[in-house]
N, C-alpha and C. Protein backbone atom coordinates (compact mmCIF):
# COMPACT_ATOMS: atom_id res chain seq x y z
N UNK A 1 117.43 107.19 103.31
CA UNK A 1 116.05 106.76 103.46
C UNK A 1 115.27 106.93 102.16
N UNK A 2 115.90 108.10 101.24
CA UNK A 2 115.01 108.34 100.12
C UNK A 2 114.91 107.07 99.21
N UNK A 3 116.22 106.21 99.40
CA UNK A 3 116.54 105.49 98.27
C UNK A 3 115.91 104.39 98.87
N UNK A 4 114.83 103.81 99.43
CA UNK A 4 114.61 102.31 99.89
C UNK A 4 113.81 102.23 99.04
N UNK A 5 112.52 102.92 98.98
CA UNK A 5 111.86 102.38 97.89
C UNK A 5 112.55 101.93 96.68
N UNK A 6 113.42 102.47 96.04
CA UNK A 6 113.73 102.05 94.83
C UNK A 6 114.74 100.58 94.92
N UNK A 7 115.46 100.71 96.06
CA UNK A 7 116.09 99.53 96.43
C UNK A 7 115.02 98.19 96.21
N UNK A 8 114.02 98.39 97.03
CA UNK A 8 113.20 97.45 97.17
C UNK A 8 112.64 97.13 95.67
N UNK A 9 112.32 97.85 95.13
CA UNK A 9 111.96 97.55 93.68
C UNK A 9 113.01 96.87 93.38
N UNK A 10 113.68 96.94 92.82
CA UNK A 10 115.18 96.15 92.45
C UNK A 10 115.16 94.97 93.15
N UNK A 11 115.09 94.34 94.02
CA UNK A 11 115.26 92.94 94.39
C UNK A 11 113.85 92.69 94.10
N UNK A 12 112.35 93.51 93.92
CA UNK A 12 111.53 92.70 93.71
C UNK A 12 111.42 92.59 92.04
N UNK A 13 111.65 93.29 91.67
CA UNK A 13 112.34 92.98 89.76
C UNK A 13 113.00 91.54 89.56
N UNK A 14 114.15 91.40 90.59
CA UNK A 14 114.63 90.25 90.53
C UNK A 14 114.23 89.35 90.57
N UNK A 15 113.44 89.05 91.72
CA UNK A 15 112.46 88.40 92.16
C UNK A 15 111.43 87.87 91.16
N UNK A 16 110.78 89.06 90.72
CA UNK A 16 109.97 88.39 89.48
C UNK A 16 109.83 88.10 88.18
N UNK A 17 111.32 88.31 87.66
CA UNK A 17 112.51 87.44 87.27
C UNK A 17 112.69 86.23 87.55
N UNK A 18 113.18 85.51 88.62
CA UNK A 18 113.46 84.15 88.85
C UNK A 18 111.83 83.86 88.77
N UNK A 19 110.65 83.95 89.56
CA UNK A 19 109.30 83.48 89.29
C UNK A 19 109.30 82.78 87.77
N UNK A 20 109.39 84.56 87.06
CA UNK A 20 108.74 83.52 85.19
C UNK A 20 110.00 82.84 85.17
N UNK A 21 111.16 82.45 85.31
CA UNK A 21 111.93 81.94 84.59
C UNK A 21 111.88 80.28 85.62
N UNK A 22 111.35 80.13 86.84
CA UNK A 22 111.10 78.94 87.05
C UNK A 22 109.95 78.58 86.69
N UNK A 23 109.21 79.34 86.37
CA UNK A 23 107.69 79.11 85.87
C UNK A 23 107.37 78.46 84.63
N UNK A 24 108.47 79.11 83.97
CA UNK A 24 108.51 78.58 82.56
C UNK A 24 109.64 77.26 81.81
N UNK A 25 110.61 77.68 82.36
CA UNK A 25 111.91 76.51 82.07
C UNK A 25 111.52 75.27 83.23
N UNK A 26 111.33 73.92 82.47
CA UNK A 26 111.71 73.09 83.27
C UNK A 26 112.33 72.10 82.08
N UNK A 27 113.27 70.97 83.18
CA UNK A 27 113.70 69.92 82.93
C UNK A 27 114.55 68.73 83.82
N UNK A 28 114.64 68.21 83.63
CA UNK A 28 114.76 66.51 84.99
C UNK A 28 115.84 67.61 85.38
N UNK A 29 115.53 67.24 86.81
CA UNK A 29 116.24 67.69 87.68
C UNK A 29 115.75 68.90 88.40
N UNK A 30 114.94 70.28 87.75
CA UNK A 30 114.17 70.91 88.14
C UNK A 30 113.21 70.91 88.42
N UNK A 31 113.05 69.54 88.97
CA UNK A 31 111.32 69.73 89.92
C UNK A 31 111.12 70.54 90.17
N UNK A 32 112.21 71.46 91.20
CA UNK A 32 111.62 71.86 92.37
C UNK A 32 111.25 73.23 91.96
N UNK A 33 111.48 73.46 90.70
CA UNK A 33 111.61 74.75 90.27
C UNK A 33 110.20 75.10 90.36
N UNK A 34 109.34 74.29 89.93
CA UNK A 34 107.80 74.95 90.15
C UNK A 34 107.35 75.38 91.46
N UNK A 35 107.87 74.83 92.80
CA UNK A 35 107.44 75.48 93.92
C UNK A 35 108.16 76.50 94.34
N UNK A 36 109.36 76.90 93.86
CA UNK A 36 110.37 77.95 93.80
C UNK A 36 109.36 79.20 92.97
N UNK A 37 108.87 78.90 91.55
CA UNK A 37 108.28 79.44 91.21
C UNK A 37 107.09 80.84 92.23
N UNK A 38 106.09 79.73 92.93
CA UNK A 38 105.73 80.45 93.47
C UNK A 38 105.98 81.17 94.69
N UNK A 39 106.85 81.15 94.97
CA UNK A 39 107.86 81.38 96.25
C UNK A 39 108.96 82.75 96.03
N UNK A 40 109.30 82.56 94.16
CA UNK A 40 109.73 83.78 94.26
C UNK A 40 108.42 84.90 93.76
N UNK A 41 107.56 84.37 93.34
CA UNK A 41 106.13 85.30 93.17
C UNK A 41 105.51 85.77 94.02
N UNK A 42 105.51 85.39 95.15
CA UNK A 42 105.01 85.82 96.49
C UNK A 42 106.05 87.13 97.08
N UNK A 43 107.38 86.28 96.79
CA UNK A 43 108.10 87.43 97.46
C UNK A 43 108.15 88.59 96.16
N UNK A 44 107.83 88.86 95.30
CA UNK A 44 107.77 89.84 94.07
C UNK A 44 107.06 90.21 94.82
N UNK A 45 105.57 89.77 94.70
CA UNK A 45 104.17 90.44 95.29
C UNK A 45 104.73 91.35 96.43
N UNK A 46 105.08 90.27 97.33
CA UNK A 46 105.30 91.62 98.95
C UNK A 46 106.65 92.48 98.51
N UNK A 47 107.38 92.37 98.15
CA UNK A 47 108.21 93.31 97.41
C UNK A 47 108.05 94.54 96.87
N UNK A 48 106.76 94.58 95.73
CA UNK A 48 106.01 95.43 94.94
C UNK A 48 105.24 96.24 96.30
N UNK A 49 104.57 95.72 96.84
CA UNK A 49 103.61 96.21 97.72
C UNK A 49 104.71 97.28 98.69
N UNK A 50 105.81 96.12 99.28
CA UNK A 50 106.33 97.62 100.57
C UNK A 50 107.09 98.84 99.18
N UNK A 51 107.54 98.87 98.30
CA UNK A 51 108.16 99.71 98.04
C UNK A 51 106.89 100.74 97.36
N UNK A 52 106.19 100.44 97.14
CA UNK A 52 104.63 101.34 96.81
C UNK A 52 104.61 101.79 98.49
N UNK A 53 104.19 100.88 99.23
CA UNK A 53 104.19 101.60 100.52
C UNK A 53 105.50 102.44 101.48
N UNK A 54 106.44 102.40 101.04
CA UNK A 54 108.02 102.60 101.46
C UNK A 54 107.90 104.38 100.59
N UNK A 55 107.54 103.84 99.51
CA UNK A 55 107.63 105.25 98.33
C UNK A 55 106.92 106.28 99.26
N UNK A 56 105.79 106.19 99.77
CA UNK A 56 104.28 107.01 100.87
C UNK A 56 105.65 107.65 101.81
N UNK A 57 105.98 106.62 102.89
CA UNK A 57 107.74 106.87 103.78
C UNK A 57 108.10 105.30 104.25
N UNK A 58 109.33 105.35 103.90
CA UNK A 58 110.02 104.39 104.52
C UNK A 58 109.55 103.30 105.88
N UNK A 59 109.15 104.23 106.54
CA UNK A 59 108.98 103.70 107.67
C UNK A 59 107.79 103.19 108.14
N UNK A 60 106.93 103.11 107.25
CA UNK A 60 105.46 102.91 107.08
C UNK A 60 105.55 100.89 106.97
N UNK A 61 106.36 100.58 106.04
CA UNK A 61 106.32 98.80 106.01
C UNK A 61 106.62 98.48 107.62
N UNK A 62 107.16 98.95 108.58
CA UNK A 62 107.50 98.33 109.77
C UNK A 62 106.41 98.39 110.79
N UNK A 63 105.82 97.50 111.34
CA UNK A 63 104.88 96.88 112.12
C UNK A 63 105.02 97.22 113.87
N UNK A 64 106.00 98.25 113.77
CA UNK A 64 105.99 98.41 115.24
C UNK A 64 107.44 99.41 115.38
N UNK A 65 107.07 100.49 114.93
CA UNK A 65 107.86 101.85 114.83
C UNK A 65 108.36 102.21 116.33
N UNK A 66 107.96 102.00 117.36
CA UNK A 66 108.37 102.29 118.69
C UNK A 66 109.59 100.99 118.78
N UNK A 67 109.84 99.90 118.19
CA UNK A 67 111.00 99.02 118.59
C UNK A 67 111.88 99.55 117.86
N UNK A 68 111.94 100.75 116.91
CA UNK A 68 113.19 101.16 116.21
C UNK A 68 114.06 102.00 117.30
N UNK A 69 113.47 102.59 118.48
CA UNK A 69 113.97 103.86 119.55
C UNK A 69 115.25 102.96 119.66
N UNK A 70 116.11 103.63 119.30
CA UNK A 70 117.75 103.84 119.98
C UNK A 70 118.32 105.03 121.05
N UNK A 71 118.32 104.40 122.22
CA UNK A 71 118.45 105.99 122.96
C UNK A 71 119.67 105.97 123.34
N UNK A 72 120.58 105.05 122.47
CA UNK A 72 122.10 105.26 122.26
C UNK A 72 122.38 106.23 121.53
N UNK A 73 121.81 106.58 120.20
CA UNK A 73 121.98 107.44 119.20
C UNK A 73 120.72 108.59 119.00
N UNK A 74 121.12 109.75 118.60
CA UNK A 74 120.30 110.78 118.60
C UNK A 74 119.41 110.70 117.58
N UNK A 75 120.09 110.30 115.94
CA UNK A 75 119.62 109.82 114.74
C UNK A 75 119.09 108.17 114.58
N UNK A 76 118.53 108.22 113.65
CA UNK A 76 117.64 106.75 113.74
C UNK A 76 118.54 106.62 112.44
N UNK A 77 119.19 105.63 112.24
CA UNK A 77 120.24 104.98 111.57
C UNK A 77 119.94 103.86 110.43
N UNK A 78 119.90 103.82 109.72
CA UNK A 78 119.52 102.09 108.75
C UNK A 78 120.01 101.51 108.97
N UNK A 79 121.25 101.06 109.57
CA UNK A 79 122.20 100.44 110.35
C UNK A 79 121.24 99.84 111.03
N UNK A 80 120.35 100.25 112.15
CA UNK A 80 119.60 100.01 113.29
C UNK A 80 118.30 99.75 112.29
N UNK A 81 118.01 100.53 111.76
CA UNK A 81 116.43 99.63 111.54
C UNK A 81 116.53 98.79 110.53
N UNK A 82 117.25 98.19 110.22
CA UNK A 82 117.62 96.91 109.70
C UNK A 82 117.88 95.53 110.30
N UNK A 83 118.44 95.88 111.47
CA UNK A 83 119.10 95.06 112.55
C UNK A 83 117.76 94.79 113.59
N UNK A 84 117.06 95.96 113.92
CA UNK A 84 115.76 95.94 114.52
C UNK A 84 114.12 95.71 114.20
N UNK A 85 114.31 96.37 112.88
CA UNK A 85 113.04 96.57 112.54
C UNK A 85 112.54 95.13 112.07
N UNK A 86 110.95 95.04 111.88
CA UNK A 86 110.15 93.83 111.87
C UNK A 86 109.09 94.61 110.89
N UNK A 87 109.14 93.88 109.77
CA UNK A 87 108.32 94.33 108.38
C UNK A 87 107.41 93.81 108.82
N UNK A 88 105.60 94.04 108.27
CA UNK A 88 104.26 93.07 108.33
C UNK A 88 104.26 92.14 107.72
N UNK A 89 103.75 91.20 108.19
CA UNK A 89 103.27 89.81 107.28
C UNK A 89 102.98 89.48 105.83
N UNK A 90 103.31 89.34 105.15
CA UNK A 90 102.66 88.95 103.54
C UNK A 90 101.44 89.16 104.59
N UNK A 91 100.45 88.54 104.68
CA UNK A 91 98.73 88.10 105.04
C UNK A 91 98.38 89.42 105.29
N UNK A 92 99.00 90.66 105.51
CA UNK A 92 98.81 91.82 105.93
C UNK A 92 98.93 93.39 104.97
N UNK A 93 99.39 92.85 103.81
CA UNK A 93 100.45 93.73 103.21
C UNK A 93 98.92 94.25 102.21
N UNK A 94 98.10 93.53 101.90
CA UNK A 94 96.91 94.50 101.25
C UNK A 94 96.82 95.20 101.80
N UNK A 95 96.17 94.70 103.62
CA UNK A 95 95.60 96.49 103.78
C UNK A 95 96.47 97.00 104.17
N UNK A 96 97.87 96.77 104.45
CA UNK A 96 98.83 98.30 104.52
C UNK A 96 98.12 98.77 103.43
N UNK A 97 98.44 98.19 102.24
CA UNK A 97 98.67 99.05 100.78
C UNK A 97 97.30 99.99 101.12
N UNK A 98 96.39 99.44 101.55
CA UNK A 98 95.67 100.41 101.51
C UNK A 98 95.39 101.64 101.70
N UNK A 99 95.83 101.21 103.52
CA UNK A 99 96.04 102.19 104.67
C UNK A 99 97.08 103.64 104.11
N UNK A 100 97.88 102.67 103.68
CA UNK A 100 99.31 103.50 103.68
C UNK A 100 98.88 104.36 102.17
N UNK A 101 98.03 104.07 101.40
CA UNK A 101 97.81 104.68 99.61
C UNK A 101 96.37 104.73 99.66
N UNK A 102 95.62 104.36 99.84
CA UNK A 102 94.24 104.29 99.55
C UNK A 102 93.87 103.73 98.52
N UNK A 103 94.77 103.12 98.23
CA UNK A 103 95.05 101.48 96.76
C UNK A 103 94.75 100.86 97.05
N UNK A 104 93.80 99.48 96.36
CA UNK A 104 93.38 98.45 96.75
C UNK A 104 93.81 97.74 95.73
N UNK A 105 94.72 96.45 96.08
CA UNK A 105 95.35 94.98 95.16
C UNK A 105 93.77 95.08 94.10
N UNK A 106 93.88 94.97 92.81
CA UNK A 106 93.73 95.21 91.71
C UNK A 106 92.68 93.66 91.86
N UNK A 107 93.43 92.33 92.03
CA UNK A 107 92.98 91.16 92.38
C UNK A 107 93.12 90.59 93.72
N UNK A 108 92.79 90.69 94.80
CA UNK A 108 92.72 90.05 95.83
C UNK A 108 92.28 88.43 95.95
N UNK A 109 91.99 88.16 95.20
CA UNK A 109 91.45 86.44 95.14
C UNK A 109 92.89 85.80 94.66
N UNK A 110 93.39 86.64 93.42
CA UNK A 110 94.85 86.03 93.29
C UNK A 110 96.12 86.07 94.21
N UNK A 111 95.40 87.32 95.42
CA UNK A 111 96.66 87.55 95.81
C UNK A 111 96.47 86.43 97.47
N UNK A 112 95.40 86.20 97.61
CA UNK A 112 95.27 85.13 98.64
C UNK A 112 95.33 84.02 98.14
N UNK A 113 95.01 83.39 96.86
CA UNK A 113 95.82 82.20 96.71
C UNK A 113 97.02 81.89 96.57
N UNK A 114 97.81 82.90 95.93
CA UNK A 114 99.72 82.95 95.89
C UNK A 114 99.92 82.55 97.19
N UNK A 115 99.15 83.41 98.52
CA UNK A 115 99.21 83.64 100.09
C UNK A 115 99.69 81.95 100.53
N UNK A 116 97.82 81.05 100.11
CA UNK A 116 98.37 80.16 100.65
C UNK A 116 99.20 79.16 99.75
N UNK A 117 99.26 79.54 98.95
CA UNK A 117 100.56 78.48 98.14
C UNK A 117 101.36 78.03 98.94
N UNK A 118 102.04 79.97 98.71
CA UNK A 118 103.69 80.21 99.09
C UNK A 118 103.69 79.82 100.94
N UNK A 119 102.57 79.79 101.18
CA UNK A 119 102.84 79.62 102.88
C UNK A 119 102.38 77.75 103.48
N UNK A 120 102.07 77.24 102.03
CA UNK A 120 101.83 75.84 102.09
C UNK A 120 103.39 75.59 102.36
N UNK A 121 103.77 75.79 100.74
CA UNK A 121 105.25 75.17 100.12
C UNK A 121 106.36 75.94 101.17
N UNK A 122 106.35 77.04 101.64
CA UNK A 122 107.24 77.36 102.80
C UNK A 122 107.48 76.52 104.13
N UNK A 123 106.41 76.65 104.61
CA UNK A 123 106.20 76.32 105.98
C UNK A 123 105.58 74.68 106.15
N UNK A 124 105.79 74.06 104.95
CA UNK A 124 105.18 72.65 105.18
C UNK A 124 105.37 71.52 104.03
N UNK A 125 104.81 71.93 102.69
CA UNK A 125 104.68 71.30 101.56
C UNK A 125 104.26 71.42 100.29
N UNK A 126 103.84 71.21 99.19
CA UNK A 126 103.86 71.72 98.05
C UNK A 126 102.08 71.40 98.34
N UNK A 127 101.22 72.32 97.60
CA UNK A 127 99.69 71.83 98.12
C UNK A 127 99.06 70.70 97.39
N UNK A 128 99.35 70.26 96.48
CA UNK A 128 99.37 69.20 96.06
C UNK A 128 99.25 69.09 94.69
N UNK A 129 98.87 68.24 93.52
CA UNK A 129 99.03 68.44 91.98
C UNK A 129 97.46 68.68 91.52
N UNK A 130 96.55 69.05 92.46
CA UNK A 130 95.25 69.52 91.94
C UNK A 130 95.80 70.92 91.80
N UNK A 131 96.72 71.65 91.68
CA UNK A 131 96.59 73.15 91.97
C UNK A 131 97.60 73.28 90.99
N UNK A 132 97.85 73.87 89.98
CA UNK A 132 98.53 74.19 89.04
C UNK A 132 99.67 75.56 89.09
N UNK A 133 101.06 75.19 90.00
CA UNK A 133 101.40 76.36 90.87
C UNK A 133 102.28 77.00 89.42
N UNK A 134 102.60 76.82 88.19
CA UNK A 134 103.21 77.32 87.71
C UNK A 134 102.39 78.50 86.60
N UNK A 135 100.93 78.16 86.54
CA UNK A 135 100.17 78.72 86.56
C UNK A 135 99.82 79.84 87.57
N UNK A 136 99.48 79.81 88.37
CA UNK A 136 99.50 80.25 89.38
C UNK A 136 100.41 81.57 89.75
N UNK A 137 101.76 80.95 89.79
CA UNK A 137 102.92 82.18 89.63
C UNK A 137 102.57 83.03 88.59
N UNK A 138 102.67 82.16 87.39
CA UNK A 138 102.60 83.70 86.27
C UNK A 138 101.76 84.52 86.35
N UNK A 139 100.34 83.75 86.90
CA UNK A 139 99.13 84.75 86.48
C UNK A 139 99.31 85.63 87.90
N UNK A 140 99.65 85.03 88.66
CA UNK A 140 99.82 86.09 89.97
C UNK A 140 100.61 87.55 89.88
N UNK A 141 101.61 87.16 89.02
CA UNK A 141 102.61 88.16 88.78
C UNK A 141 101.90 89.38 87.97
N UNK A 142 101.07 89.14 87.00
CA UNK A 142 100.43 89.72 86.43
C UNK A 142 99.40 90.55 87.02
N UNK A 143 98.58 89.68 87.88
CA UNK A 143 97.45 90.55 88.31
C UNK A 143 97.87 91.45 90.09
N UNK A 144 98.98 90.95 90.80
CA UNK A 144 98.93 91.69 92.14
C UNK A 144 99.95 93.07 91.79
């Protein structure tokens, strides 16, 4: 359990890694890389955030600590809260940070526009070419 936070850092390193590097490299054929862009910036963002909140305890990112009960096993297992557990929402993950640190996102205006980017270009479509998403990624990365 000690080691999640740092786990989680590590894929969100990665994470914001691929961001600048679709953010910045393009060429025919990589369209798509700019909405990837902000897609892996979003997931950096919530990345950064649970392992700040994970670092507080582990068990603090999960949204409903009573669905982890195994009353098969005496010990609560990562095995099982992996298989079970249900992290909070990106849309939610400021005020954990808060709750859980008494930290407040540095920029919140940047971190609700990444919000609806990444939940445009996920769940529907790219928001359109008034919005400058490769912009967007980098400076996001910077300020959440």
């Amino acid at each position: 359990m000690k080691n999640i936070p740092a786990r989680i850092l590590d894929v969100a390193i990665g994470a914001l890694t691929q961001a600048n590097q679709h953010a910045v490299y393009y060429d025919p054929g990589m369209d798509h890389w700019t909405d990837m862009s902000v897609l892996n910036a979003a997931m950096a963002g919530e990345l950064f955030i649970k392992a700040i909140v994970a670092k507080e305890h582990p068990l603090l990112i999960f949204r409903d600590l009573f669905q982890l009960d195994d009353p098969v096993n005496q010990d609560l297992k990562i095995e099982h809260i992996i298989e079970k557990g249900k992290t909070y929402n990106f849309e939610h993950l400021a005020k954990l940070l808060w709750v859980a640190t008494g930290e407040r996102l540095p920029d919140l205006d940047s971190f609700e526009k990444l919000r609806k980017a990444r939940n445009a270009i996920q769940h529907f479509c790219s928001p359109g070419e008034n919005v400058d998403l490769r912009r967007l990624a980098l400076s996001s990365c910077t300020r959440i």
